[in-house]
N, C-alpha and C. Protein backbone atom coordinates (compact mmCIF):
# COMPACT_ATOMS: atom_id res chain seq x y z
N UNK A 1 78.57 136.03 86.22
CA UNK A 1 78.49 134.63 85.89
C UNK A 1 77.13 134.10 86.32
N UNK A 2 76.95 133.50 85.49
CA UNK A 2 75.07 133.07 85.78
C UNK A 2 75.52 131.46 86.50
N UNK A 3 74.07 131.20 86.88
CA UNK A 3 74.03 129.87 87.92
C UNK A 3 74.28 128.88 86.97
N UNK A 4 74.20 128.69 86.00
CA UNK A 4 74.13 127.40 84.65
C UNK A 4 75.88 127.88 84.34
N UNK A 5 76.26 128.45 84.35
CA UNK A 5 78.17 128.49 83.90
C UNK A 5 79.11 128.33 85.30
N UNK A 6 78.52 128.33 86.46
CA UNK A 6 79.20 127.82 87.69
C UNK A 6 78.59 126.39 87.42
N UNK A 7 77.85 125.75 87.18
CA UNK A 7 77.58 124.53 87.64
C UNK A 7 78.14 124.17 86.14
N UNK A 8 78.49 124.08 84.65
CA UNK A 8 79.35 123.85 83.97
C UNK A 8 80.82 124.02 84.54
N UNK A 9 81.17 125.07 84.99
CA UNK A 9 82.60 125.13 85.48
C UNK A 9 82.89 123.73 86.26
N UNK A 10 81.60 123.59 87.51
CA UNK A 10 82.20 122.39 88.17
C UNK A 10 82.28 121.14 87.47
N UNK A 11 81.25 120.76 87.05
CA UNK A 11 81.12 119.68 85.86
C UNK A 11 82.56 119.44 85.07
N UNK A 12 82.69 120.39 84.87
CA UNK A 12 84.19 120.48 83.66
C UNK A 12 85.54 119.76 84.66
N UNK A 13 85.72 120.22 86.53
CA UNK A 13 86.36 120.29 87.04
C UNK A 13 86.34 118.88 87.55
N UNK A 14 85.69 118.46 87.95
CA UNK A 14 84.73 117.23 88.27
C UNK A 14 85.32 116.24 87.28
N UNK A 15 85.25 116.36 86.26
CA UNK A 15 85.15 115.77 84.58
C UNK A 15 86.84 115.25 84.64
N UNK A 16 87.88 116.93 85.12
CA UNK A 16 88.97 116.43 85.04
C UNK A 16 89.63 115.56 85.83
N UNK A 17 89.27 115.88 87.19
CA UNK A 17 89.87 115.16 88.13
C UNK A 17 89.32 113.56 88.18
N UNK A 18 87.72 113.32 87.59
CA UNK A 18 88.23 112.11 87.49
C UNK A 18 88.17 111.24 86.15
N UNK A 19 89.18 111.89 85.44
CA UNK A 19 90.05 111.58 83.92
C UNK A 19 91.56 111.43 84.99
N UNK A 20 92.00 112.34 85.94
CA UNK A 20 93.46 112.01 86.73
C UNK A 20 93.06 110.86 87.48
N UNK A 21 92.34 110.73 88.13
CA UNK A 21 91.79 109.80 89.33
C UNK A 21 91.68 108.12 88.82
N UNK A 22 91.02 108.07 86.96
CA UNK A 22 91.46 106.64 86.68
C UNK A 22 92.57 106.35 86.17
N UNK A 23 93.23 107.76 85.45
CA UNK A 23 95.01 107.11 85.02
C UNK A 23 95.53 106.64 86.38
N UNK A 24 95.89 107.26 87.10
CA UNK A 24 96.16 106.97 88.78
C UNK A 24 96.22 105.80 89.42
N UNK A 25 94.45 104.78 88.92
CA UNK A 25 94.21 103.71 89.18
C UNK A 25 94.70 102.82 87.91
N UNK A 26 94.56 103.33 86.80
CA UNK A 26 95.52 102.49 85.84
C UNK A 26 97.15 101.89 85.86
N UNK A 27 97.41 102.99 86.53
CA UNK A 27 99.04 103.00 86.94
C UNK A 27 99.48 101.70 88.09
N UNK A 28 98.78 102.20 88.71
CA UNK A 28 98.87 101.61 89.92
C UNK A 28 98.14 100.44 89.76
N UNK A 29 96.86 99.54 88.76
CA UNK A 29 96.98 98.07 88.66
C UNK A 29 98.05 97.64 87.81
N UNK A 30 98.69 98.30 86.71
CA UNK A 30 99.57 98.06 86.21
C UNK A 30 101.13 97.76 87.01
N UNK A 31 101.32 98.78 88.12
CA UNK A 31 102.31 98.16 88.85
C UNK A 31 102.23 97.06 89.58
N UNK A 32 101.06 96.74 90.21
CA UNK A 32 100.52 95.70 91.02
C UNK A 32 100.55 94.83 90.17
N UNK A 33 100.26 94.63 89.16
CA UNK A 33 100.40 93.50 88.25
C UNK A 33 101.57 92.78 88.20
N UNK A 34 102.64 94.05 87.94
CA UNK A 34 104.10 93.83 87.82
C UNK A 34 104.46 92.97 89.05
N UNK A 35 104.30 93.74 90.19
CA UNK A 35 104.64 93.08 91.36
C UNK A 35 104.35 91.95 91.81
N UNK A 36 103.28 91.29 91.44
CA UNK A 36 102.78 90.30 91.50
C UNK A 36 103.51 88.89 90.88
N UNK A 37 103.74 89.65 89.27
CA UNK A 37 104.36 88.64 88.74
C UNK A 37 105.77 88.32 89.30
N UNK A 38 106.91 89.13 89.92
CA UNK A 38 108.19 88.89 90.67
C UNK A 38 107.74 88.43 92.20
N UNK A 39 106.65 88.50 92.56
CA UNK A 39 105.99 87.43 93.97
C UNK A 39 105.83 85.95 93.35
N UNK A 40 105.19 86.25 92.54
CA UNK A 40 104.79 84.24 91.91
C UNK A 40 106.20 83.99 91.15
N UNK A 41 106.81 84.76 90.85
CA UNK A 41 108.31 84.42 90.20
C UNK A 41 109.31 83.44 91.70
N UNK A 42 109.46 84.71 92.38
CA UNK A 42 109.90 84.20 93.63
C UNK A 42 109.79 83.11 94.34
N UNK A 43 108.07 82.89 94.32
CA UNK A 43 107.64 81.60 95.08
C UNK A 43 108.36 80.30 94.19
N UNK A 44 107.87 80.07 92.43
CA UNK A 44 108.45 79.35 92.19
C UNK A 44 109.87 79.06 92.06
N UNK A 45 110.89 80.28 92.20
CA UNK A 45 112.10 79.70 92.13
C UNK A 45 112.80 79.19 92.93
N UNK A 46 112.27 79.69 94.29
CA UNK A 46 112.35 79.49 95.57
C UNK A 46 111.83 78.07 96.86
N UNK A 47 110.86 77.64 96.02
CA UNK A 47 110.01 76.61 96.11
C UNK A 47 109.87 76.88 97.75
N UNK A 48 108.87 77.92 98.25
CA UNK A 48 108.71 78.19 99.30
C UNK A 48 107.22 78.20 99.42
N UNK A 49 106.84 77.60 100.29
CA UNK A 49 105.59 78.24 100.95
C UNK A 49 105.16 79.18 101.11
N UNK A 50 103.52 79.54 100.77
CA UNK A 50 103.21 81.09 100.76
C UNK A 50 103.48 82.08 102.30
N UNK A 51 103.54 81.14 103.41
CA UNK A 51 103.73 81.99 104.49
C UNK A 51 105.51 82.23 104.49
N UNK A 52 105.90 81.29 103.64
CA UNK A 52 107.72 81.04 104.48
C UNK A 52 108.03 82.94 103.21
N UNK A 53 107.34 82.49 101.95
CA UNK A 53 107.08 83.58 101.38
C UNK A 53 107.07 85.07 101.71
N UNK A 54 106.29 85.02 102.28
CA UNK A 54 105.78 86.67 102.68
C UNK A 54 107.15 86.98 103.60
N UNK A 55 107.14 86.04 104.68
CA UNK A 55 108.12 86.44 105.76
C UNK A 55 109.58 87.29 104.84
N UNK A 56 109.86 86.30 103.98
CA UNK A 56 111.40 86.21 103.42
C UNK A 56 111.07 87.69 102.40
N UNK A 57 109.73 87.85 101.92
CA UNK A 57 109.74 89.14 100.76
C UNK A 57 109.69 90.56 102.00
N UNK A 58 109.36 90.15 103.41
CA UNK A 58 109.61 91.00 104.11
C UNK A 58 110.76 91.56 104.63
N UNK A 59 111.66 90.76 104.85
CA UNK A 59 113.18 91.01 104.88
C UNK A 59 113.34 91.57 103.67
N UNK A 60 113.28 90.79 102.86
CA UNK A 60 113.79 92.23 101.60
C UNK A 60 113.39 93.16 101.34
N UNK A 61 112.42 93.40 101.52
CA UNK A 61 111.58 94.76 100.95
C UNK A 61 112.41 95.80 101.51
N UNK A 62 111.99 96.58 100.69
CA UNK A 62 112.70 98.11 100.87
C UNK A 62 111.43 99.12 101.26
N UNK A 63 111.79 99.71 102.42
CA UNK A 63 110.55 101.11 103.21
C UNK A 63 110.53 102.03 101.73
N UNK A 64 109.72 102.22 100.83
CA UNK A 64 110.09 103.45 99.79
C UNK A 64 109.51 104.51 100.80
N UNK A 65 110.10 105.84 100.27
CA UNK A 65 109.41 107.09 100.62
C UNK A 65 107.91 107.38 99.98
N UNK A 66 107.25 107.46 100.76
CA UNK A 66 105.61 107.90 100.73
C UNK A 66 105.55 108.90 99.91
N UNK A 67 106.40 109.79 100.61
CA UNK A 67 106.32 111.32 99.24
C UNK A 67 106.61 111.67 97.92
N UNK A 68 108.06 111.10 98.17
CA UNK A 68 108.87 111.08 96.47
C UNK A 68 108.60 109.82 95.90
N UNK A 69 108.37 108.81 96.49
CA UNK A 69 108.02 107.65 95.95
C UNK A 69 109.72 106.64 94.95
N UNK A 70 110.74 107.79 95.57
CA UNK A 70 111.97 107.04 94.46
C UNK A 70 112.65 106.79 95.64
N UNK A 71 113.45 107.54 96.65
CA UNK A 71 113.91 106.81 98.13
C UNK A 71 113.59 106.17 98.83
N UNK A 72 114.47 105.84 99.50
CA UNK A 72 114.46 104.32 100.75
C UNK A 72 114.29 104.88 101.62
N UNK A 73 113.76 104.42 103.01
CA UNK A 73 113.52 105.24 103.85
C UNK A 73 114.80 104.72 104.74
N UNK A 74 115.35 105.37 105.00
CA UNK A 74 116.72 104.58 106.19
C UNK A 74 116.12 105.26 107.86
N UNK A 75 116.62 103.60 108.22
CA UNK A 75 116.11 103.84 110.05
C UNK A 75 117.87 104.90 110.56
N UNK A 76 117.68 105.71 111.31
CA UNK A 76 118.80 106.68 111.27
C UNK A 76 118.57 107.08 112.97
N UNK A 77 119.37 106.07 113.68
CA UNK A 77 119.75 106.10 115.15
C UNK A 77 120.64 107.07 116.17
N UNK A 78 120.15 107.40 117.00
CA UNK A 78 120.94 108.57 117.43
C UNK A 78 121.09 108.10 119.27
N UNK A 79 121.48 107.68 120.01
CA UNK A 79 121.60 107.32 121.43
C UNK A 79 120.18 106.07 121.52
N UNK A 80 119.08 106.73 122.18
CA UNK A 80 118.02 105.80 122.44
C UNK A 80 116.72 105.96 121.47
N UNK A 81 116.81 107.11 120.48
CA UNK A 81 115.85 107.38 119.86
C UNK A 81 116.38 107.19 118.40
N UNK A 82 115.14 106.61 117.25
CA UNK A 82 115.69 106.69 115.62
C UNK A 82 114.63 107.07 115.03
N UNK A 83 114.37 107.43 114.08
CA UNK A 83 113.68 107.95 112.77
C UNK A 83 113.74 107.35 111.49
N UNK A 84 113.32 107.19 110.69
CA UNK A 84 113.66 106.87 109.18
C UNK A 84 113.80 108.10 108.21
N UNK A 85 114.85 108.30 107.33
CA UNK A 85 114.62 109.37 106.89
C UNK A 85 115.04 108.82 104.94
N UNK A 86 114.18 109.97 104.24
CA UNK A 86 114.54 109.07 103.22
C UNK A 86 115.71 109.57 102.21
N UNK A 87 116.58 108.93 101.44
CA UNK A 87 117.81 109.25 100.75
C UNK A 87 117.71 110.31 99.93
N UNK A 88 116.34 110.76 99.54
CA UNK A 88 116.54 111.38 97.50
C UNK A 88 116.36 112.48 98.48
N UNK A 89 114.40 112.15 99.03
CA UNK A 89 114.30 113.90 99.49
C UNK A 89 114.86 114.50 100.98
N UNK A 90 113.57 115.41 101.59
CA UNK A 90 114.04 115.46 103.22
C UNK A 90 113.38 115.21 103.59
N UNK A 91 112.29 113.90 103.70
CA UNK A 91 111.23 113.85 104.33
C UNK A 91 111.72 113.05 105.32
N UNK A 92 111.31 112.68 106.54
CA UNK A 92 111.31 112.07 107.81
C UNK A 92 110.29 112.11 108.46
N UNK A 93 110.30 110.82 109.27
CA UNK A 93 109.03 110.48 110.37
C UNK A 93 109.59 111.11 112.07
N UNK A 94 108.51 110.93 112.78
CA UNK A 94 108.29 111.34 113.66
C UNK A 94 109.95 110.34 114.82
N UNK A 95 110.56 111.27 115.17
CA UNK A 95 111.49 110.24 116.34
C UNK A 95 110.78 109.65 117.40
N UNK A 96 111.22 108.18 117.24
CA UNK A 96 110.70 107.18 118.81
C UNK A 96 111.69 106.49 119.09
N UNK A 97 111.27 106.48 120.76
CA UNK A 97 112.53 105.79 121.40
C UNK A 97 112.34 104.32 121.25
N UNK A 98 113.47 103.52 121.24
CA UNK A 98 113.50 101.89 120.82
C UNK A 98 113.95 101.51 122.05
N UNK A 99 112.95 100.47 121.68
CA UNK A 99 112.18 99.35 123.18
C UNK A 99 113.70 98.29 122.80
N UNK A 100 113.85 97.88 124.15
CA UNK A 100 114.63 96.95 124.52
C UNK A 100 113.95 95.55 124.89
């Protein structure tokens, strides 16, 4: 392989990843978009203030799983120590003990 078809190879590789890298970012303003619009939905039906806002979308929110991105993460208590672990896959965080 000559020096001019390795540096095409990378080019090519380069080329693909970032063709994945802006669908990725397409996706993801497109969800943000979404989300946005059920935040300003909320505020007005709710007729809340943007701080009384956030607080109350924080109670609801749901932990998703980081990995699979489709489970909840559930806090999962055992004596003095809990974890979150999430429903679909087996992923889990690190156990810590809970402060009183």
């Amino acid at each position: 392989m000559s020096k001019h078809e390795k540096e095409e190879k990378i080019v090519q590789r380069l080329e693909r990843e970032n063709r994945e890298l802006k669908n990725t970012v397409r996706s993801m303003q497109r969800k943000l978009k979404q989300l946005n619009k059920g935040y300003y939905k909320f505020l007005i039906e709710e007729q809340l203030t943007q701080e009384e806002a956030v607080v109350e979308a924080k109670k609801i929110a749901k932990k998703i799983c980081y990995q699979c991105h489709v489970g909840e993460m559930v806090k999962v208590t055992v004596g003095n120590r809990y974890w979150r672990q999430c429903t679909e896959c087996d992923n889990r965080t690190k156990s810590k003990t809970e402060e009183k």
